[in-house]
C-alpha atoms as a PDB file:
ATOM      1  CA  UNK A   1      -2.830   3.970 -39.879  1.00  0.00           C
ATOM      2  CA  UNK A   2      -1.443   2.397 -36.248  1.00  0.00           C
ATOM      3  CA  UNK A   3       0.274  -0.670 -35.927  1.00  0.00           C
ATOM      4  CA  UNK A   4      -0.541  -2.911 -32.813  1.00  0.00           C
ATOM      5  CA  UNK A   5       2.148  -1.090 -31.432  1.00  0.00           C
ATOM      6  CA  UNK A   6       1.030   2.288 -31.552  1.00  0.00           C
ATOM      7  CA  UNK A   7      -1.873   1.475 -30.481  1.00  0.00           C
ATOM      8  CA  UNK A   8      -1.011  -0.210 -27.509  1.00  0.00           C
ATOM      9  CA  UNK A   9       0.893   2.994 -26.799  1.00  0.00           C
ATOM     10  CA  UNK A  10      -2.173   4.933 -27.040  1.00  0.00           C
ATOM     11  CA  UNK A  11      -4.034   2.997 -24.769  1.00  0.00           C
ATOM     12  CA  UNK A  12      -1.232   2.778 -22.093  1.00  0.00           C
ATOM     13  CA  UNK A  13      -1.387   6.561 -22.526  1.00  0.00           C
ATOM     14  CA  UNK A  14      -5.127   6.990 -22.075  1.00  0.00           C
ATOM     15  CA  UNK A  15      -4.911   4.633 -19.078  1.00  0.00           C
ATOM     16  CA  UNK A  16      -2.124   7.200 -17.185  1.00  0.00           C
ATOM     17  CA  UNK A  17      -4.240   9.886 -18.443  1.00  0.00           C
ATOM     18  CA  UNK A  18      -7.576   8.878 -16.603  1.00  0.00           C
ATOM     19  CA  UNK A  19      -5.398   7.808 -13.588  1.00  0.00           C
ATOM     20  CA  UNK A  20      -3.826  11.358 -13.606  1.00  0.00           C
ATOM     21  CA  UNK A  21      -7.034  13.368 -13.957  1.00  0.00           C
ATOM     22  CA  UNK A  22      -8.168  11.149 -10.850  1.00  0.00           C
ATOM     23  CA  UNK A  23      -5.741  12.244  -8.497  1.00  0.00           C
ATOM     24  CA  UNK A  24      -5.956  16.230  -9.782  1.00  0.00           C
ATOM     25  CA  UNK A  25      -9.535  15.645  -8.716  1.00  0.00           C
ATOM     26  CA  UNK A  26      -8.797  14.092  -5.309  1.00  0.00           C
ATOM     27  CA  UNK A  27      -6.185  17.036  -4.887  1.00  0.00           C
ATOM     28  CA  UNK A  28      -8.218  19.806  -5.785  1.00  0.00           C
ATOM     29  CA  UNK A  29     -10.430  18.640  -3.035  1.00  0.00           C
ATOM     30  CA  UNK A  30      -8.225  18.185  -0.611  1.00  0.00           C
ATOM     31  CA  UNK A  31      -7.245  22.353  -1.222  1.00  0.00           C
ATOM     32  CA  UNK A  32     -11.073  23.021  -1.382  1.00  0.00           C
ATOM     33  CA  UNK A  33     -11.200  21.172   2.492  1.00  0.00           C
ATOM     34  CA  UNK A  34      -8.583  23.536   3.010  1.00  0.00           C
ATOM     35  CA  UNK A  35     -10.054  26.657   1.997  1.00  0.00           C
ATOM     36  CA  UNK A  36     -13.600  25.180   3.717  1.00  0.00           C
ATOM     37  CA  UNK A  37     -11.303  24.975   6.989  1.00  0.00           C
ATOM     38  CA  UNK A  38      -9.798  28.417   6.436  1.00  0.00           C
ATOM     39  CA  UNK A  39     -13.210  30.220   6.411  1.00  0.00           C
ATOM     40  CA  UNK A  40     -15.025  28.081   9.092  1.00  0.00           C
ATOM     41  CA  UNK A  41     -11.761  29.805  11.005  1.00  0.00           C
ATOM     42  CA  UNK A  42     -12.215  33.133   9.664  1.00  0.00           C
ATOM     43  CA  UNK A  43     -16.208  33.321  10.673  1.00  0.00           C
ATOM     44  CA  UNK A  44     -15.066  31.787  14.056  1.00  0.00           C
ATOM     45  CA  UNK A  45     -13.027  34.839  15.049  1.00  0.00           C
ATOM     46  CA  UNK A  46     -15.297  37.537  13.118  1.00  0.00           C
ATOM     47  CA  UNK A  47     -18.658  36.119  15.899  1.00  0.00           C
ATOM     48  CA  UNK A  48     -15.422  36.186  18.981  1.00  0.00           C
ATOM     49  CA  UNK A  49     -15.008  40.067  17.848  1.00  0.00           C
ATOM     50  CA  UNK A  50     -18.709  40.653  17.360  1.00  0.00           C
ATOM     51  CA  UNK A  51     -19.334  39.428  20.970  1.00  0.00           C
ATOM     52  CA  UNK A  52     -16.351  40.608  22.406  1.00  0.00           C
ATOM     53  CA  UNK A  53     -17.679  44.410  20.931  1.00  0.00           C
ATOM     54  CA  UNK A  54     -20.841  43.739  22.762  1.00  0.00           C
ATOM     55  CA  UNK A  55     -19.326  43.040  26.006  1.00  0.00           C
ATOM     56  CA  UNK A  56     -16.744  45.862  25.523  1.00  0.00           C
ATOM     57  CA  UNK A  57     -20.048  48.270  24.823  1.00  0.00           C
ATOM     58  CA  UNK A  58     -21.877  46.674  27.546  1.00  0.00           C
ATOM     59  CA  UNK A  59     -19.401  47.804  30.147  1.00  0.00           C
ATOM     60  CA  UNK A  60     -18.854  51.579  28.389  1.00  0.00           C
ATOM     61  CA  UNK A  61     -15.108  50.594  27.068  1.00  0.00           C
ATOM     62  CA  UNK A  62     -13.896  51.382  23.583  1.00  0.00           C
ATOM     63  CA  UNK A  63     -14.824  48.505  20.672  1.00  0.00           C
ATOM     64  CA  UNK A  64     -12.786  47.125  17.980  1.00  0.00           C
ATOM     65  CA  UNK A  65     -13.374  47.776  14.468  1.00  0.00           C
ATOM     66  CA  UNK A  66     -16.333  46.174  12.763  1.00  0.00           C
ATOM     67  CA  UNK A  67     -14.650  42.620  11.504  1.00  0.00           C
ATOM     68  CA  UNK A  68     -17.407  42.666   8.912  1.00  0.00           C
ATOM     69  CA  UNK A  69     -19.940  39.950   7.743  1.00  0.00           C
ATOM     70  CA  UNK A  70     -19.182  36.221   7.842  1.00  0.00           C
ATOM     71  CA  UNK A  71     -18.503  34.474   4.510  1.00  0.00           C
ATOM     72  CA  UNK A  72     -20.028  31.878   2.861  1.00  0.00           C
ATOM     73  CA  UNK A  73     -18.517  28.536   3.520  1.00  0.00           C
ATOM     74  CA  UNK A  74     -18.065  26.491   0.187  1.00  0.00           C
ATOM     75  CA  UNK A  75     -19.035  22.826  -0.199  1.00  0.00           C
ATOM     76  CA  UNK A  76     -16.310  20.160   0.053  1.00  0.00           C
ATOM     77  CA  UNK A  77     -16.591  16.426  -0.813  1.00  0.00           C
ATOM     78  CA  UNK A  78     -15.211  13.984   1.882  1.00  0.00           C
ATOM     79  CA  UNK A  79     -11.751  12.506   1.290  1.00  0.00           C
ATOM     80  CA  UNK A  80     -10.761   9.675   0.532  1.00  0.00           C
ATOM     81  CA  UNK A  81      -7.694   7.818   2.076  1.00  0.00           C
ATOM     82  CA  UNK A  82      -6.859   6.377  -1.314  1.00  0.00           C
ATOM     83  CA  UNK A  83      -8.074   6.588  -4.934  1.00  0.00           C
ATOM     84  CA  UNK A  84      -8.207   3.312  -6.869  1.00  0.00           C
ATOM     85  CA  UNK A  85      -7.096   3.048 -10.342  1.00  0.00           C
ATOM     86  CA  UNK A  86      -7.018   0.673 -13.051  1.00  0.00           C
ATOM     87  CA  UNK A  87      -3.468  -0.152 -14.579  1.00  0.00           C
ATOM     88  CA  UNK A  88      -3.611  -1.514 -18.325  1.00  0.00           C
ATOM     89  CA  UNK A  89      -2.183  -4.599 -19.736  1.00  0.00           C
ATOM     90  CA  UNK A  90       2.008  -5.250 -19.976  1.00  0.00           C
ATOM     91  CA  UNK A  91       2.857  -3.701 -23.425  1.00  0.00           C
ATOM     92  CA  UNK A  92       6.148  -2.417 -24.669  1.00  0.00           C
ATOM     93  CA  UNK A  93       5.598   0.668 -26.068  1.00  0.00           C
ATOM     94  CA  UNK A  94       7.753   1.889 -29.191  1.00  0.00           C
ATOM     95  CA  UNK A  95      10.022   3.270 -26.550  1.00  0.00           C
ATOM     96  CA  UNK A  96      11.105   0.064 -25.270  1.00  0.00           C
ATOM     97  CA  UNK A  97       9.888   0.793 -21.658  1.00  0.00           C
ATOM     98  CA  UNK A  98       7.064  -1.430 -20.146  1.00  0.00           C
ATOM     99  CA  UNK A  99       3.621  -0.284 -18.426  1.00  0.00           C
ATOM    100  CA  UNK A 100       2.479  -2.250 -15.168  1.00  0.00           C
ATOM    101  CA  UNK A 101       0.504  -5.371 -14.807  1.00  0.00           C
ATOM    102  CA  UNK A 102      -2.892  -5.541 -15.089  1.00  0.00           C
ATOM    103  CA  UNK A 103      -4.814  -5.103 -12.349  1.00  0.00           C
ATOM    104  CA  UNK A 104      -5.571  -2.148  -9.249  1.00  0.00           C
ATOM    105  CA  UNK A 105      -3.045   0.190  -8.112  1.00  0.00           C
ATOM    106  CA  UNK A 106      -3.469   2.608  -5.263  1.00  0.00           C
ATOM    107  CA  UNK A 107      -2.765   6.021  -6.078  1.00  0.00           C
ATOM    108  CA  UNK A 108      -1.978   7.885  -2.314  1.00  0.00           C
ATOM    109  CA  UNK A 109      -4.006  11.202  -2.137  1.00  0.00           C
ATOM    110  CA  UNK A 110      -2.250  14.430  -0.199  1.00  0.00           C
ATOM    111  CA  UNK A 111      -4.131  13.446   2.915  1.00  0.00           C
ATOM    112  CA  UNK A 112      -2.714   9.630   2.830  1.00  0.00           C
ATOM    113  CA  UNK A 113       0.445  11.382   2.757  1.00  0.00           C
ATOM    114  CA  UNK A 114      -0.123  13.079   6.143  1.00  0.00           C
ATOM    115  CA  UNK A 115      -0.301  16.517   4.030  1.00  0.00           C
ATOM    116  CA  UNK A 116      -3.405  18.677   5.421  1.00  0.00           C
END
């Protein structure tokens, strides 16, 4: 059975939990804008090597090696700048250390942080 106190630890834990899964999320789309970026870049130079070969054959030189096909481009979600969470009452855990105030925080995402 939990005391108030353990239970208040569980909920401050619960609370950090949610607020943690919510920037994972906002990070693993911020790498997925990456990658989205990365092949945009790759397809970019495969058509400038496919046209390039055309002129090359057009005027009877030598062509470059087939770059292949272009790949698929994955979906990303827009970014936000921030991602809001919701910090839990002021308890004092059994540890002795104290949560935050109630009320919204502002968790910075990679891209708030000038990371690209």
């Amino acid at each position: 059975i939990c005391d108030a106190t353990a239970l208040a630890a569980l909920k401050e834990v619960k609370t950090a939990v949610v607020a943690a899964k919510k920037v994972i999320e906002s990070e693993k789309n911020v790498q997925l804008n990456k990658i989205v970026a990365a092949v945009n870049k790759i397809n970019k130079a495969i058509s400038e090597i496919k046209q390039a070969n055309k002129d090359l054959a057009a005027a009877g030189m030598t062509t470059l090696s087939d770059p292949g096909t272009t790949q698929q481009v994955p979906t990303a979600p827009s970014l936000p700048t921030t991602v809001p969470t919701t910090a839990g009452p002021k308890t004092t855990p059994a540890g002795g250390a104290t949560t935050p105030e109630a009320g919204t925080t502002m968790v910075p995402t990679a891209t708030s942080l000038g990371r690209q």
